[in-house]
Protein backbone atom coordinates (compact mmCIF):
# COMPACT_ATOMS: atom_id res chain seq x y z
CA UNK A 1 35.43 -24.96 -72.73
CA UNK A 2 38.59 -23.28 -73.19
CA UNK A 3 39.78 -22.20 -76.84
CA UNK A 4 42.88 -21.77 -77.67
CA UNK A 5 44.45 -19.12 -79.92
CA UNK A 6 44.74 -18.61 -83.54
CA UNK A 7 48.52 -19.06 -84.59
CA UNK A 8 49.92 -15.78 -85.13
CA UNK A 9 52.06 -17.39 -88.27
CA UNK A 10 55.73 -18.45 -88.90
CA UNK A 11 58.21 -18.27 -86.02
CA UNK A 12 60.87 -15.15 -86.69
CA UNK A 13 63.81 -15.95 -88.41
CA UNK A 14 65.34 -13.54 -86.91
CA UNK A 15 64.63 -13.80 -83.47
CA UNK A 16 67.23 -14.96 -80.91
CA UNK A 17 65.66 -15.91 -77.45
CA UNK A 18 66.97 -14.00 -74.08
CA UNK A 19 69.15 -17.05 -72.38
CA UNK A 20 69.91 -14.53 -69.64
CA UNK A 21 71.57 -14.71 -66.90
CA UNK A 22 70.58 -16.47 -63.75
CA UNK A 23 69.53 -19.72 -63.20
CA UNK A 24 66.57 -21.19 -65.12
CA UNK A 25 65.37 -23.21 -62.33
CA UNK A 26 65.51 -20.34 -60.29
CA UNK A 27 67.41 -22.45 -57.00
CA UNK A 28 67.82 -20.63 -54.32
CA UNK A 29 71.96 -20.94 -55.18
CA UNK A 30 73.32 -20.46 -58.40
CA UNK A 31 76.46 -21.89 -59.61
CA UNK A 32 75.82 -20.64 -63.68
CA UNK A 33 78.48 -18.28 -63.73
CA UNK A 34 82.30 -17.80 -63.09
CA UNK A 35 84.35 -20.24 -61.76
CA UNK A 36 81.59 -22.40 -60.18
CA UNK A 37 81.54 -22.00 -56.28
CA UNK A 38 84.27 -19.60 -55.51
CA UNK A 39 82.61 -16.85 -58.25
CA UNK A 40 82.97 -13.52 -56.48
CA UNK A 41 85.18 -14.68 -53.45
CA UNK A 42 87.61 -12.06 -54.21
CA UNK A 43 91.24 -13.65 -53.31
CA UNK A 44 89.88 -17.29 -53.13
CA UNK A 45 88.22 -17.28 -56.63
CA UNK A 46 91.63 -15.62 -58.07
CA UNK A 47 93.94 -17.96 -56.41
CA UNK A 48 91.29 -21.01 -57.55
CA UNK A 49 91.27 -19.77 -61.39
CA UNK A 50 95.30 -19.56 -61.06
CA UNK A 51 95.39 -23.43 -59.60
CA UNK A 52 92.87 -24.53 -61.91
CA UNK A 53 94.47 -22.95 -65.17
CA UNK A 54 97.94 -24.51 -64.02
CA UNK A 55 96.00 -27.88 -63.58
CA UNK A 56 94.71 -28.27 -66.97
CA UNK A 57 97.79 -26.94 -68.25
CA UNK A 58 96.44 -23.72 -69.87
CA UNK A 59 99.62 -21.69 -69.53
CA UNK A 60 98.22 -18.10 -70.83
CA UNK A 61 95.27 -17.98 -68.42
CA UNK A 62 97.48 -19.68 -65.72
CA UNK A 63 99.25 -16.57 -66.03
CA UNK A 64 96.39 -13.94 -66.29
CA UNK A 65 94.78 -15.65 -63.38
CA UNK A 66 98.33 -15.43 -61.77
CA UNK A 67 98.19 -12.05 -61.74
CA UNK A 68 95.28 -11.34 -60.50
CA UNK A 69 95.86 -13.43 -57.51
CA UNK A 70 99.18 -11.05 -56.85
CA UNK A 71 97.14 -8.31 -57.19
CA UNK A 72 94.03 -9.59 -54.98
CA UNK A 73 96.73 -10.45 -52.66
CA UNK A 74 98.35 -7.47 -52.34
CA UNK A 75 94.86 -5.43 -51.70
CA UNK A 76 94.11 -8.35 -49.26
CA UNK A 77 97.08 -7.63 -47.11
CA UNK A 78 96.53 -3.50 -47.13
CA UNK A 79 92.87 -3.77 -46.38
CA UNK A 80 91.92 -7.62 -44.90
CA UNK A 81 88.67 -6.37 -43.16
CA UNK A 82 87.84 -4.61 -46.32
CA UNK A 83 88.75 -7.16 -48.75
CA UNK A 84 87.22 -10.14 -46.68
CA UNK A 85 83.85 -7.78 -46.40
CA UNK A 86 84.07 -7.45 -50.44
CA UNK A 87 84.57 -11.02 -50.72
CA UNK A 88 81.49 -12.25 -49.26
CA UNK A 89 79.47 -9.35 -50.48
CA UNK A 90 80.65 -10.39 -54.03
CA UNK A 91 80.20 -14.03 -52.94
CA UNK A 92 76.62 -13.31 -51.96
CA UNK A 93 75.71 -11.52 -54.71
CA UNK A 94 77.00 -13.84 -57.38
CA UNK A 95 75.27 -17.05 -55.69
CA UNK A 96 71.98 -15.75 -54.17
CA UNK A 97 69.22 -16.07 -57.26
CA UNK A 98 66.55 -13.34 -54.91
CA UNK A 99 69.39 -10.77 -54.58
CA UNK A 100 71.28 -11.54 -57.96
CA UNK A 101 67.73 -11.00 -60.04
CA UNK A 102 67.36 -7.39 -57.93
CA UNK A 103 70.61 -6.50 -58.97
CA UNK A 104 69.83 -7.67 -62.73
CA UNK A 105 66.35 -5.59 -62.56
CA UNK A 106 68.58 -2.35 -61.67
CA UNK A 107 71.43 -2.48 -63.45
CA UNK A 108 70.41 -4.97 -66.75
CA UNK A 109 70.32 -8.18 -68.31
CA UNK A 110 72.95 -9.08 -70.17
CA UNK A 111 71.49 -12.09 -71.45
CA UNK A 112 69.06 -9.73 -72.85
CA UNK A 113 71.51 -7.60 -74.50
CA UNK A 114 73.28 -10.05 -75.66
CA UNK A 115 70.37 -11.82 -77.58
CA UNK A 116 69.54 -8.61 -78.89
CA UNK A 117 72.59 -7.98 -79.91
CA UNK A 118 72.35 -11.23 -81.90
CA UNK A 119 69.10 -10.77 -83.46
CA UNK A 120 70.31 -7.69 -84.92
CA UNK A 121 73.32 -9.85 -86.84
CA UNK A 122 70.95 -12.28 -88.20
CA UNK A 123 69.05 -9.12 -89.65
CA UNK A 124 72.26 -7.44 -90.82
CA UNK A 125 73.40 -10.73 -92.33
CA UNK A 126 70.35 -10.83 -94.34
CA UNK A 127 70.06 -7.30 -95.65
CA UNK A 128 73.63 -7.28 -96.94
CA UNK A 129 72.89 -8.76 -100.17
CA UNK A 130 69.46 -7.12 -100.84
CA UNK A 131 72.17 -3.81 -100.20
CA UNK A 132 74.12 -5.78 -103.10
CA UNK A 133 71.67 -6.12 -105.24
CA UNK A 134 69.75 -2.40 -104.63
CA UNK A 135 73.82 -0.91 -105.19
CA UNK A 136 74.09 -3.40 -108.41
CA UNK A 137 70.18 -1.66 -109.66
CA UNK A 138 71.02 1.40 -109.20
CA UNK A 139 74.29 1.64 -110.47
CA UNK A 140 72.69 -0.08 -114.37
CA UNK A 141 70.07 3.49 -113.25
């Protein structure tokens, strides 16, 4: 017979829980981040932002995206081995959960980060009137 644990109380207020920043089912290929499919494709996933935006008619990123393509261009035409070797490197590493998580173990989380990052706001949100009211009690002092 199995027992199961006391409760260890109320859930924290406070606590924000790590979304991260792969895939939850943990598929072989991702398609979570970026642009969808393209994400990390170098040239392609520029000059697919720069169509999309100018589909939807989103004008500002049209022209952001824009720019980047010129620019991903332009290094695509001095180095094409290079840039076409970057591309699928990126590609890979964006869309492949094994080598994506390796590369999250070395260089971070940012799901993590972020959701500490947000914890700490909840707690700062909550101490600023106790501040208040301690500046307020010590000030009648």
């Amino acid at each position: 017979m199995t027992e199961t644990p006391p409760s260890m109380g109320p859930a924290n207020p406070y606590s924000v829980a790590d979304q991260g920043s792969t895939n939850a089912g943990d598929s072989v290929l991702g398609l979570d981040e970026g642009s969808g499919w393209t994400s990390g494709a170098g040239l392609i996933d520029s000059g697919y932002g720069t169509i999309d935006a100018l589909c939807s008619g989103n004008w500002v990123d049209a022209a952001l995206s824009g720019v980047a393509t010129v620019i991903d261009a332009a290094a695509t035409a001095a180095d094409p081995l290079g840039s076409a070797l970057a591309a699928g490197i990126g590609w890979v590493i964006d869309h492949l959960n094994p080598i994506k998580k390796w590369f999250e173990e070395v260089a971070g989380n940012p799901g993590g980060a972020i959701a500490q990052a947000q914890t700490w706001g909840l707690v700062s949100a909550d101490l600023g009137p106790a501040a208040t009211d301690w500046g307020a009690s010590a000030a009648t002092l």
